[in-house]
Protein backbone atom coordinates (compact mmCIF):
# COMPACT_ATOMS: atom_id res chain seq x y z
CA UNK A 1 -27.90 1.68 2.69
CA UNK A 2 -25.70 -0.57 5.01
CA UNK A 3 -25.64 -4.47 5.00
CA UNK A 4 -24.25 -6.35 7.88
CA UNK A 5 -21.13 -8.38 6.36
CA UNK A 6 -19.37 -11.17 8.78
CA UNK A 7 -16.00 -11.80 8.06
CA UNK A 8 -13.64 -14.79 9.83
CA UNK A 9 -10.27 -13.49 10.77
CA UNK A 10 -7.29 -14.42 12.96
CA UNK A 11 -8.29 -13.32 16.39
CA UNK A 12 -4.69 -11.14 16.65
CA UNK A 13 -5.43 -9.84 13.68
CA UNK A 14 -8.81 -8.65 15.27
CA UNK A 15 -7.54 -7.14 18.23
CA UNK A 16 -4.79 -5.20 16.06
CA UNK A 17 -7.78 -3.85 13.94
CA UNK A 18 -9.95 -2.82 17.12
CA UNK A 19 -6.82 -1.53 18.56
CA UNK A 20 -5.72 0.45 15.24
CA UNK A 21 -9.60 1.86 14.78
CA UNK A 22 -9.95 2.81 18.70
CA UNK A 23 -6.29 4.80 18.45
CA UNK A 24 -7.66 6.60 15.28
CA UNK A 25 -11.27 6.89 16.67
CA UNK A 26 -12.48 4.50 13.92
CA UNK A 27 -14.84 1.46 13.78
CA UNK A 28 -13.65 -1.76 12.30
CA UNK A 29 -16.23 -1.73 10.01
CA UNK A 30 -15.39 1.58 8.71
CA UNK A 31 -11.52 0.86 8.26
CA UNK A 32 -12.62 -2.31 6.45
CA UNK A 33 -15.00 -0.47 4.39
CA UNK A 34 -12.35 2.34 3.82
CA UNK A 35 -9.90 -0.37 2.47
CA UNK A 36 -12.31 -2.21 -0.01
CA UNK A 37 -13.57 1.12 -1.30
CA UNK A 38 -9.57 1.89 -2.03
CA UNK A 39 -9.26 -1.87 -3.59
CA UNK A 40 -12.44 -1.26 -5.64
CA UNK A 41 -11.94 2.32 -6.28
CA UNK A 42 -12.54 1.88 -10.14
CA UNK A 43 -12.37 -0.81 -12.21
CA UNK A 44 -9.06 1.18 -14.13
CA UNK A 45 -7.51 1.47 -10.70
CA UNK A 46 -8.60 -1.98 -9.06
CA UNK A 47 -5.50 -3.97 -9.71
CA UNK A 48 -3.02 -0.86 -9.36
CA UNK A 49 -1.65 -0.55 -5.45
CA UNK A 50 -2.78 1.60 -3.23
CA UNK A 51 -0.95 4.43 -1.60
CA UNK A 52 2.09 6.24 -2.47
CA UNK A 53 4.05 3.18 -3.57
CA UNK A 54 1.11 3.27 -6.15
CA UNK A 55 1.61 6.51 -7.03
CA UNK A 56 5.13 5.91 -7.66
CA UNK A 57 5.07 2.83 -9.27
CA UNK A 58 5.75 2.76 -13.33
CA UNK A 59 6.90 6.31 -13.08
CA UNK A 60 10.40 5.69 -14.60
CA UNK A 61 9.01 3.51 -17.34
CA UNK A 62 10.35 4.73 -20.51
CA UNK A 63 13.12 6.69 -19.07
CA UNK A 64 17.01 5.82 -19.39
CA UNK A 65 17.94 5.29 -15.43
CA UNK A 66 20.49 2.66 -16.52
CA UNK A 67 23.75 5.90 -16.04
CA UNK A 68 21.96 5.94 -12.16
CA UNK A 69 22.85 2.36 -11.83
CA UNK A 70 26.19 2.80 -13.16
CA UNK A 71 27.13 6.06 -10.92
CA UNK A 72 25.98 3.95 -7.96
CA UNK A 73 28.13 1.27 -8.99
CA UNK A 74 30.93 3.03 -9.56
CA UNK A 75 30.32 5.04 -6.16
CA UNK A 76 29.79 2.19 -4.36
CA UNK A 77 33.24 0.41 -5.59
CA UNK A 78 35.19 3.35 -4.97
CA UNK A 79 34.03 3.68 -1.57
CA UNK A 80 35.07 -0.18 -0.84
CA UNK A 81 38.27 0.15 -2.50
């Protein structure tokens, strides 16, 4: 079942949307019905981000990376020497 949903928007950032969804052979209403389905995927997943930065996010936590920031450190002062 679809509803009709009206929405109030900058008018440039219409015209990038109907732009964006004519290039990919989209409608508006699908790309903004795309992205809320992604925001509201599940309510586990709802405040993570979306995408691959999403994906990657948190996946060092718990692991010692602090010898990467030394090696860069001490790369990056022997190349300014």
């Amino acid at each position: 079942m679809h509803k009709k949903l009206t929405l109030k928007m900058d008018n440039a950032a219409i015209e990038a949307a109907k732009s964006f969804g004519k290039a990919n052979q989209t409608s508006v209403s699908k790309l903004v019905e795309t992205y809320f389905k992604t925001l509201t995927h599940n309510s586990v997943s709802a405040n993570r981000i979306p995408g691959v930065v999403g994906e990657l996010a948190g996946i060092l936590k718990g692991k010692d990376v602090d010898y990467i920031q030394k090696d860069y450190t001490n790369y990056l002062e022997s190349k300014y020497k």
